[in-house]
Each structure stands twice: as structure tokens, then as C-alpha cells.
C-alpha atoms as a PDB file:
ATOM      1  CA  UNK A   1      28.311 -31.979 -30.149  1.00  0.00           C
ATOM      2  CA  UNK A   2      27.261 -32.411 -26.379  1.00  0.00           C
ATOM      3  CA  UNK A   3      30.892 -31.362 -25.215  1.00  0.00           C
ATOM      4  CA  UNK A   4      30.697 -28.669 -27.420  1.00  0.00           C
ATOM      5  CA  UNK A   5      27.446 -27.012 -26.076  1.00  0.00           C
ATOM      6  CA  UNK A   6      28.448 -27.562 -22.409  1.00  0.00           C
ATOM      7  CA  UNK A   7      31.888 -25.732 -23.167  1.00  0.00           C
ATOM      8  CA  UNK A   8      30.586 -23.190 -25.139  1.00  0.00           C
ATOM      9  CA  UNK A   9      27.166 -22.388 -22.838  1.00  0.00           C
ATOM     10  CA  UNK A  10      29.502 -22.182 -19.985  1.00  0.00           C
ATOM     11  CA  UNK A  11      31.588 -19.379 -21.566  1.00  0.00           C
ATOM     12  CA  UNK A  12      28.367 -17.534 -22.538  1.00  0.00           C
ATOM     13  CA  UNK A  13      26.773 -17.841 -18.355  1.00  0.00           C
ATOM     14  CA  UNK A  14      30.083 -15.879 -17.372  1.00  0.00           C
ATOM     15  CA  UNK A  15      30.481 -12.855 -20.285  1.00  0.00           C
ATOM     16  CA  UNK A  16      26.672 -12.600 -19.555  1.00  0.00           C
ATOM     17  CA  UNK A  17      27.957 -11.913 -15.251  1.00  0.00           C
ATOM     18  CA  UNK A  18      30.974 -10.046 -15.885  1.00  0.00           C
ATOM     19  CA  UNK A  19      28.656  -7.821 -18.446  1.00  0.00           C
ATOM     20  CA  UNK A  20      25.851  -7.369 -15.997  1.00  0.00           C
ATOM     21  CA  UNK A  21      28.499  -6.771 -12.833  1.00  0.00           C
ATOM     22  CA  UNK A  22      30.149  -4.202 -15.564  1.00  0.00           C
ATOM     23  CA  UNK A  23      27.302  -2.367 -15.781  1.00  0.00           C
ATOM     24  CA  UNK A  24      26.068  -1.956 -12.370  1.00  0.00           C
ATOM     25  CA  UNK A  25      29.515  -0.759 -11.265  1.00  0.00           C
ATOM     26  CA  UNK A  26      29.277   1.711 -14.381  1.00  0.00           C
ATOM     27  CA  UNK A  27      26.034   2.593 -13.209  1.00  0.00           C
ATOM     28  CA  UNK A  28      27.279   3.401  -9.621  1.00  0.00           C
ATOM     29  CA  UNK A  29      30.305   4.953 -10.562  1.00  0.00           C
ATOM     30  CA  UNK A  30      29.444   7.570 -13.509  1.00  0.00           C
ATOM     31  CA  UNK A  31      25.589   7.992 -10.757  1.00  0.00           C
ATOM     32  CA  UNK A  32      27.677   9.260  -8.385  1.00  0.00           C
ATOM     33  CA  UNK A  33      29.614  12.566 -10.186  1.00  0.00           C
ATOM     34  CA  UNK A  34      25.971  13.764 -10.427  1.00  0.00           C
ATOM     35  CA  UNK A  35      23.883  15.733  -7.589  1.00  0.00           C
ATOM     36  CA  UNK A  36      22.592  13.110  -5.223  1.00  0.00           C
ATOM     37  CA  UNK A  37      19.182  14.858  -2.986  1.00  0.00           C
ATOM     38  CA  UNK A  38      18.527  13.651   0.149  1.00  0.00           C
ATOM     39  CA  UNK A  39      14.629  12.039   0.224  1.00  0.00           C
ATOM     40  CA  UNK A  40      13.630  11.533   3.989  1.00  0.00           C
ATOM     41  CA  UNK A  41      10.355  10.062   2.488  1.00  0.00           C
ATOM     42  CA  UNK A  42      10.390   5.855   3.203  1.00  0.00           C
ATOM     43  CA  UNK A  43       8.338   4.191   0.861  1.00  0.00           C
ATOM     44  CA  UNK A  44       8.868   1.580  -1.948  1.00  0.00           C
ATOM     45  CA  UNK A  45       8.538   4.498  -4.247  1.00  0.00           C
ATOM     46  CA  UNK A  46      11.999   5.957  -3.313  1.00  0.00           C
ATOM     47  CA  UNK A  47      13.737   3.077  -2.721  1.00  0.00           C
ATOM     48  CA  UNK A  48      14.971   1.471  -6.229  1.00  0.00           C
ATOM     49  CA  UNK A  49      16.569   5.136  -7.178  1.00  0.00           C
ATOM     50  CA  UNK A  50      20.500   5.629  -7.368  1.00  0.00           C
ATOM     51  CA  UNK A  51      20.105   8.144  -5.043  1.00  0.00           C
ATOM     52  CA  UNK A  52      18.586   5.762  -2.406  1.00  0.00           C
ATOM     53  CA  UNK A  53      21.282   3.272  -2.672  1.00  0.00           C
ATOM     54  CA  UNK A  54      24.148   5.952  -2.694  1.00  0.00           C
ATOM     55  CA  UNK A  55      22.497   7.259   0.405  1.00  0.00           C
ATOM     56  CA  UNK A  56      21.820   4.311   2.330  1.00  0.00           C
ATOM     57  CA  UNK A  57      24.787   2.064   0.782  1.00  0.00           C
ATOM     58  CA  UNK A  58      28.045   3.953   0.286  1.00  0.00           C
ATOM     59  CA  UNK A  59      28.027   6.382   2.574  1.00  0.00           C
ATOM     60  CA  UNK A  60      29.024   5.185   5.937  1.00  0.00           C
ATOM     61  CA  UNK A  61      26.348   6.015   8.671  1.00  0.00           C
ATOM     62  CA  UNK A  62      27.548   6.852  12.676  1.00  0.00           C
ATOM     63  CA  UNK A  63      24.791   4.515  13.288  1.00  0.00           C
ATOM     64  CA  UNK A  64      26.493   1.383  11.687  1.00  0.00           C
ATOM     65  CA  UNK A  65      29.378   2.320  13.321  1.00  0.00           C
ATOM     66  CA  UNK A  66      27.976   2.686  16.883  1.00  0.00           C
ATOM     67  CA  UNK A  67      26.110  -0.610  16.330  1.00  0.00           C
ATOM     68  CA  UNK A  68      29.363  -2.314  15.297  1.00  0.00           C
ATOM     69  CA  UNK A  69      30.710  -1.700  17.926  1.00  0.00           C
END
């Protein structure tokens, strides 16, 4: 029974990820055919919106660029 539970919690742990990785991609992808507005504001209130993280995430800034450099 031991070998049993080991095997079979260890194939729920990893549909559980891929689920949760699944829907944060879905969540990016199908967020980003919609409108995204540009907030300037920088508080905590902003900052957990798709918006914020398509702003600040995906798009590529010349500022990373220049400090790569």
C-alpha cells in the first residue's frame, strides 16, 4: 500500500504543475488579444493586474537593453 501511495501521489504533484503552468500561460496568452492601458501610477494596487505584467514583462524595454549591455 506504501508503494502505491508514493507512486500514485507523485503522479498527482505533477498534473497539479502542468495544470497550474497551463493556466497561467492561458491566462497570458488569450490577456493579451485584449486592450492593454498603460497605468504610470506605481503602487501595489496596480501591480498584480495582467496589464502590469504584460507591460513590465513581455514587452522588451530600451532600458534593459542599454543596461545589458
Amino acid at each position: 500500500m506504501r508503494q502505491n501511495a508514493v507512486h500514485f501521489g507523485a503522479k498527482y504533484q505533477v498534473k497539479c504543475r502542468k495544470t497550474h503552468c497551463a493556466l497561467m500561460l492561458n491566462a497570458v496568452h488569450f490577456g493579451a488579444k485584449r486592450k492593454a492601458k498603460c497605468c504610470k501610477i506605481e503602487n501595489d494596487k496596480h501591480k498584480n493586474t495582467l496589464q502590469w505584467y504584460k507591460h513590465n514583462l513581455l514587452e522588451p524595454r530600451k532600458t534593459w537593453l542599454e543596461w545589458a549591455k
